[in-house]
N, C-alpha and C. Protein backbone atom coordinates (compact mmCIF):
# COMPACT_ATOMS: atom_id res chain seq x y z
N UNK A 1 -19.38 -1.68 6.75
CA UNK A 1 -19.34 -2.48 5.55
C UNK A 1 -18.05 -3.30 5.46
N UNK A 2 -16.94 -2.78 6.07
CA UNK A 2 -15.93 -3.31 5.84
C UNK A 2 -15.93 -4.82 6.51
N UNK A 3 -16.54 -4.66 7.93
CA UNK A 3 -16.59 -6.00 8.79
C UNK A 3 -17.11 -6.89 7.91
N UNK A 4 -18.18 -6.53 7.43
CA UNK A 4 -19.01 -7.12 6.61
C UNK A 4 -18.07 -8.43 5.50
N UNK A 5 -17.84 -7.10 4.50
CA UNK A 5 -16.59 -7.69 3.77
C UNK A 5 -15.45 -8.96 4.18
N UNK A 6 -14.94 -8.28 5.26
CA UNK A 6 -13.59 -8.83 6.12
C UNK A 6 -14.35 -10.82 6.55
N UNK A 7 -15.71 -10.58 6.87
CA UNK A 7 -16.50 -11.86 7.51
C UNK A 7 -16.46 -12.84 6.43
N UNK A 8 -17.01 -12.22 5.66
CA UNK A 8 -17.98 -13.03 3.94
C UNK A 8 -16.46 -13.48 3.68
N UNK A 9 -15.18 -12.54 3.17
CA UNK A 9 -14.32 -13.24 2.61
C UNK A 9 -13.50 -14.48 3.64
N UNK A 10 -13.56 -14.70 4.88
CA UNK A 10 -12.95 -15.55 5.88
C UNK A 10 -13.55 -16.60 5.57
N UNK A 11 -15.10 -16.49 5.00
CA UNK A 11 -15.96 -17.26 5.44
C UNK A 11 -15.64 -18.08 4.47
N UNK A 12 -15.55 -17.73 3.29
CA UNK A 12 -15.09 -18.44 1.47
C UNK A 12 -13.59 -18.95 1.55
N UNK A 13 -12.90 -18.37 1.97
CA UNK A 13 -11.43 -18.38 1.49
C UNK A 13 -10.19 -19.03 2.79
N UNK A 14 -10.37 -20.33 3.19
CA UNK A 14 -9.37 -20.75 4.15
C UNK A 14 -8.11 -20.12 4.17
N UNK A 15 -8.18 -19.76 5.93
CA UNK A 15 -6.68 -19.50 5.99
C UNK A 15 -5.63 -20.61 5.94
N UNK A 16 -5.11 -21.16 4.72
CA UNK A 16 -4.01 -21.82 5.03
C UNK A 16 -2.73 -21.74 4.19
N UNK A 17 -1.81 -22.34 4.66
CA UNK A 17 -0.50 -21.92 4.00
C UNK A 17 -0.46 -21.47 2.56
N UNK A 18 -1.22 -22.14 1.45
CA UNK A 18 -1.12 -21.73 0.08
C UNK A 18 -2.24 -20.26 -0.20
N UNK A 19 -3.66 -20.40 0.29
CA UNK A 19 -4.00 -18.83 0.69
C UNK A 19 -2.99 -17.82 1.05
N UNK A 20 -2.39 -18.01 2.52
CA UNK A 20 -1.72 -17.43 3.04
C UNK A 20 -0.38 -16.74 2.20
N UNK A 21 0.40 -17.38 1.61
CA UNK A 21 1.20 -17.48 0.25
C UNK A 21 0.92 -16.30 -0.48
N UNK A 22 -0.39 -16.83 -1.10
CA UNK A 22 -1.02 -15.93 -2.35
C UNK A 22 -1.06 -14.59 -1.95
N UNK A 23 -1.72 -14.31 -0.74
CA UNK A 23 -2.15 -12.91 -0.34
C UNK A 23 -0.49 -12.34 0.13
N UNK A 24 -0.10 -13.08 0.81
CA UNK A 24 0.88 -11.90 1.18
C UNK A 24 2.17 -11.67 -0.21
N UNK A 25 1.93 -12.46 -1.01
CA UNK A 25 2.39 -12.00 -2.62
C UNK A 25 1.60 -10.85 -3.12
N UNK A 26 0.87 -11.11 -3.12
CA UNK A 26 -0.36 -9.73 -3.72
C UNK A 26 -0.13 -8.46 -2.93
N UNK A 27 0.05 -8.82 -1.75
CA UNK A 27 -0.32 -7.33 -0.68
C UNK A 27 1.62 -7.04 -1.00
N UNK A 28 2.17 -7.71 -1.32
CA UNK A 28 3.82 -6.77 -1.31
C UNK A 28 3.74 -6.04 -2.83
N UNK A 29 3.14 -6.35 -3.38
CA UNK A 29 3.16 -5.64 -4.60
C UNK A 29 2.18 -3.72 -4.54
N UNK A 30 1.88 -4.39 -3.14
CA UNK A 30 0.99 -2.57 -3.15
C UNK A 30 2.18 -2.01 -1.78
N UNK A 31 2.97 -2.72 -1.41
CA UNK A 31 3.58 -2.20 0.10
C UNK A 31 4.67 -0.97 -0.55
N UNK A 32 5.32 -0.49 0.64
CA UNK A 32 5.93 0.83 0.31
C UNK A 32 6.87 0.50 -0.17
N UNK A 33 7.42 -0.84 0.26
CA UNK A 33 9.19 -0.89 -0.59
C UNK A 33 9.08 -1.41 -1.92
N UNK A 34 8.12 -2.13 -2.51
CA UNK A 34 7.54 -2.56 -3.85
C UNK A 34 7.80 -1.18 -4.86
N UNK A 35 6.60 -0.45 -3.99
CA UNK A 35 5.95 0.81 -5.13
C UNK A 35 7.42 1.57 -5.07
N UNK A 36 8.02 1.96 -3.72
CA UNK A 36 9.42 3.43 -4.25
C UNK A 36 10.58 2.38 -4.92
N UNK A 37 10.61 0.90 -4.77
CA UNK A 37 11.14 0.51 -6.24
C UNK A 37 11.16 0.83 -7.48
N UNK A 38 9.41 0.36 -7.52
CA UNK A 38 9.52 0.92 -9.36
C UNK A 38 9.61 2.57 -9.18
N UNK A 39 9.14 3.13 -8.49
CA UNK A 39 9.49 4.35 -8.82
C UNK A 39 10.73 4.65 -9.01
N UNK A 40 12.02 4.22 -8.09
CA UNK A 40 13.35 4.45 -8.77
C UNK A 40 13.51 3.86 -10.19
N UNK A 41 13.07 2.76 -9.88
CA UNK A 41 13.55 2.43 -11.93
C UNK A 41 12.93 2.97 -12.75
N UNK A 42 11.94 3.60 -12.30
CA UNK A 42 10.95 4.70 -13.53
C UNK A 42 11.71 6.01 -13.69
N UNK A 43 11.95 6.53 -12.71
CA UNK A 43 12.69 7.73 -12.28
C UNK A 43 14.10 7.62 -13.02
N UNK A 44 14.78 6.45 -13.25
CA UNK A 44 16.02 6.34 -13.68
C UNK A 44 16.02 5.80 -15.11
N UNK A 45 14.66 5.32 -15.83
CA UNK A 45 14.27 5.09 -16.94
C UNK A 45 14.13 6.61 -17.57
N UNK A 46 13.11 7.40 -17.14
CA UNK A 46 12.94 8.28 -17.35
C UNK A 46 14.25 9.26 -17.24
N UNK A 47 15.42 9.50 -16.68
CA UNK A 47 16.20 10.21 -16.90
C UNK A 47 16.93 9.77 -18.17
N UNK A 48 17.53 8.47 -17.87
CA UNK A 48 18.37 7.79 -18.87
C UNK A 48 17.70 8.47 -20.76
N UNK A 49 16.20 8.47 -20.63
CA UNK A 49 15.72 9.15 -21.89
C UNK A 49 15.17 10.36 -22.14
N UNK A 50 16.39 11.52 -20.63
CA UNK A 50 15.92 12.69 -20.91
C UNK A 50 14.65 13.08 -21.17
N UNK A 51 13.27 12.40 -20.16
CA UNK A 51 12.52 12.81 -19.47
C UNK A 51 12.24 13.55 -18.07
N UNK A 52 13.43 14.49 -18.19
CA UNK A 52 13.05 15.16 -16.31
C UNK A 52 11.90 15.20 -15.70
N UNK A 53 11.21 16.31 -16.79
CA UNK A 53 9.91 16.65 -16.13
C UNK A 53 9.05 15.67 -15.43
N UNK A 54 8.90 14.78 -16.03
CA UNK A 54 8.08 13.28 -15.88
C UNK A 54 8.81 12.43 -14.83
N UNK A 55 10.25 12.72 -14.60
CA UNK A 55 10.91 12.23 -13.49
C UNK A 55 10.96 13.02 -12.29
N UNK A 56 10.73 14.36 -12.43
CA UNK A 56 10.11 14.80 -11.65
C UNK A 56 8.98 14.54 -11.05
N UNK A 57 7.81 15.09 -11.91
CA UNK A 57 6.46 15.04 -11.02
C UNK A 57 6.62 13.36 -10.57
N UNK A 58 7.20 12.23 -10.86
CA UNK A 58 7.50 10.94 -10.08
C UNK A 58 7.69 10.82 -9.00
N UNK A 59 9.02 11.66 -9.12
CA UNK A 59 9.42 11.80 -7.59
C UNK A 59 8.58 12.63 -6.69
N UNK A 60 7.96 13.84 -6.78
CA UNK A 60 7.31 14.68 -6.27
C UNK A 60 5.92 13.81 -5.67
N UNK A 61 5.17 13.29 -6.75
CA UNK A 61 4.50 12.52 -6.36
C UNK A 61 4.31 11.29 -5.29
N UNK A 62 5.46 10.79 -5.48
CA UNK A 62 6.28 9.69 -4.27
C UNK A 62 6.11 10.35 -2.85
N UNK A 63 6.75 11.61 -3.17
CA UNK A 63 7.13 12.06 -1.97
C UNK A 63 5.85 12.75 -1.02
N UNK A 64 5.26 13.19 -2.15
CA UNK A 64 3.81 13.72 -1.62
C UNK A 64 2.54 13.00 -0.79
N UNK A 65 2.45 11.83 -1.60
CA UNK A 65 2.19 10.96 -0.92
C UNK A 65 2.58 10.08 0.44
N UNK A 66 3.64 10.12 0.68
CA UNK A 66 4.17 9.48 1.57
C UNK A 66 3.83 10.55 2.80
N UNK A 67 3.69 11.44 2.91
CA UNK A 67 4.12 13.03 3.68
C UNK A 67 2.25 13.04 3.95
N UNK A 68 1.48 13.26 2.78
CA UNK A 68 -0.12 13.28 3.09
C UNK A 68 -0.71 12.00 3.59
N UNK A 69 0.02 10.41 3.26
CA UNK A 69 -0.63 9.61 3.83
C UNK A 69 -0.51 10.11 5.66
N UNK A 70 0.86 9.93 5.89
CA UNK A 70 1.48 10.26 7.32
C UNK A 70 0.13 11.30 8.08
N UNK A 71 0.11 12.49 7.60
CA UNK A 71 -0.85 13.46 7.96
C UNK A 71 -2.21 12.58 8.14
N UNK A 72 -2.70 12.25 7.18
CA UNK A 72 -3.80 11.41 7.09
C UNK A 72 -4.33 10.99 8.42
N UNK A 73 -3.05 9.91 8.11
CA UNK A 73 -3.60 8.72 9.54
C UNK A 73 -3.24 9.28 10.86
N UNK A 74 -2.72 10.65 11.03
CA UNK A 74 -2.49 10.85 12.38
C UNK A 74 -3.74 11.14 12.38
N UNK A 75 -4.32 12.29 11.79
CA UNK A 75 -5.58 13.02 12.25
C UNK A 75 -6.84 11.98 12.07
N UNK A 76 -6.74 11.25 10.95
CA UNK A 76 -8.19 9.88 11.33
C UNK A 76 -8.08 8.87 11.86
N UNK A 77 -6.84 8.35 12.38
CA UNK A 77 -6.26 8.02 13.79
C UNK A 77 -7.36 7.09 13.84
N UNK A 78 -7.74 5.90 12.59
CA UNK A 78 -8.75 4.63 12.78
C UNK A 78 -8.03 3.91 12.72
N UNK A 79 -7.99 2.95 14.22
CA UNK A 79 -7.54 1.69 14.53
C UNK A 79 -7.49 0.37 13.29
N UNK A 80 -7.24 -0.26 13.60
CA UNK A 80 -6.95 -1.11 12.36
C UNK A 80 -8.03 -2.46 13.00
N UNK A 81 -8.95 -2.71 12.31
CA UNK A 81 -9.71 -4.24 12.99
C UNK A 81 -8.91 -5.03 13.34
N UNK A 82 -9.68 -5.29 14.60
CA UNK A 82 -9.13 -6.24 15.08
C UNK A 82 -10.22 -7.78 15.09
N UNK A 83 -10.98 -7.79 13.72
CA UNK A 83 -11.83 -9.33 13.69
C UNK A 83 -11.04 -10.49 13.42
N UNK A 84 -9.66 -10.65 12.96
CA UNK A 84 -9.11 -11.83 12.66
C UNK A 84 -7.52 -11.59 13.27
N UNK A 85 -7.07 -13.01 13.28
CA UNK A 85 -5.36 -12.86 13.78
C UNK A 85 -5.04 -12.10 12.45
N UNK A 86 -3.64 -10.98 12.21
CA UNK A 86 -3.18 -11.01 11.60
C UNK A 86 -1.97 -11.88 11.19
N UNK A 87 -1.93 -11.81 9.37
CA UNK A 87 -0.92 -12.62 9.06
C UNK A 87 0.37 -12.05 8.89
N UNK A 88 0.67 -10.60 9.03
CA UNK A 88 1.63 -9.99 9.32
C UNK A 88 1.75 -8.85 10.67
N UNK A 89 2.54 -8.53 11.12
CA UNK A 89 3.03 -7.47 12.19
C UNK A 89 2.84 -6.47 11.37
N UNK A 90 1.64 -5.35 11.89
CA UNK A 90 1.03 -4.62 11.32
C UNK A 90 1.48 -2.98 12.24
N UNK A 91 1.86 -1.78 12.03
CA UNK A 91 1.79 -1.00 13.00
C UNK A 91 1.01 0.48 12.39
N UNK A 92 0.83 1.35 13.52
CA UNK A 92 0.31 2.34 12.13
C UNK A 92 -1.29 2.01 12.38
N UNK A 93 -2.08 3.33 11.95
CA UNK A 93 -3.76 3.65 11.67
C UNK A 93 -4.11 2.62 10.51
N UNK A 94 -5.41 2.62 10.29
CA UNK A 94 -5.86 1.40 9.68
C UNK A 94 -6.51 2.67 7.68
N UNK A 95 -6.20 3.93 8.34
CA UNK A 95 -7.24 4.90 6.91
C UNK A 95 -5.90 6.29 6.96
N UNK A 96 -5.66 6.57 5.60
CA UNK A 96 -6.48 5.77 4.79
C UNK A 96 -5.23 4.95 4.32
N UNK A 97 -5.52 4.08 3.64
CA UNK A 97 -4.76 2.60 2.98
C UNK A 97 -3.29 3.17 2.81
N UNK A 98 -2.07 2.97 3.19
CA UNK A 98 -0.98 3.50 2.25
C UNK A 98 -1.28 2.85 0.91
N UNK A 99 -1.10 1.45 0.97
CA UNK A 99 -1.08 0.76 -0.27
C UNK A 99 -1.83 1.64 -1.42
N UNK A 100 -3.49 1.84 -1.58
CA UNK A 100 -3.70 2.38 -2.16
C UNK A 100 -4.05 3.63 -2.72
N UNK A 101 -3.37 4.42 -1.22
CA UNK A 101 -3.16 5.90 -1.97
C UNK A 101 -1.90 5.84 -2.96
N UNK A 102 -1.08 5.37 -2.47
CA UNK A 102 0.22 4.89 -2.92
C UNK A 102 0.07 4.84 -4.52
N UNK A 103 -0.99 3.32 -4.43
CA UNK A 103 -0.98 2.73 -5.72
C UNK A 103 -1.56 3.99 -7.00
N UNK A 104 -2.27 4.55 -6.26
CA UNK A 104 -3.59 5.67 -6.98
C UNK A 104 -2.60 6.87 -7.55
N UNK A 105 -1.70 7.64 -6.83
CA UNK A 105 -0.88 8.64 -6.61
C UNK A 105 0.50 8.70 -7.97
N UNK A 106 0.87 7.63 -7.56
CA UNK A 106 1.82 6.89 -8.73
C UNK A 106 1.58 6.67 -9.96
């Protein structure tokens, strides 16, 4: 289904510089250095108003995630498609998503 997906949207949506633009704006907002951003300023919001607990399970959560994605993709160890050039240097299993375990977890 995914090819599927990956085809239909190439097929609608030109790759060109202002596309190109848009998406890789969108996709840094789910990437890892985006998300453990706000998590420090949440984490440091949350202390500043003597919320530990909640700055806790933050951090815990951060960290948990990062540690189960890792596990993840060794053991389902799915290649990442290869139907289009990529628009970034990509490394790393294709499942499951950091971005949106990430995003989900947080």
């Amino acid at each position: 289904m995914d090819i599927t997906i990956a085809t239909w949207i190439h097929q609608i949506i030109p790759v060109t510089g202002t596309w190109v633009f848009i998406f890789k704006r969108i996709s840094f907002f789910g990437s890892t250095a985006c998300i453990y951003l706000l998590i420090m300023i949440s984490v440091t919001y949350l202390i500043m108003r003597a919320r530990f607990h909640k700055a806790h399970i933050l951090i815990l959560g951060g960290i948990l995630t990062l540690t189960i994605s890792s596990i993840l993709k060794r053991l389902a160890a799915r290649p990442r498609p290869e139907l289009f050039q990529h628009l970034e240097q990509v490394n790393g299993h294709a499942f499951p998503s950091g971005h949106a375990l990430t995003s989900f977890v947080v």
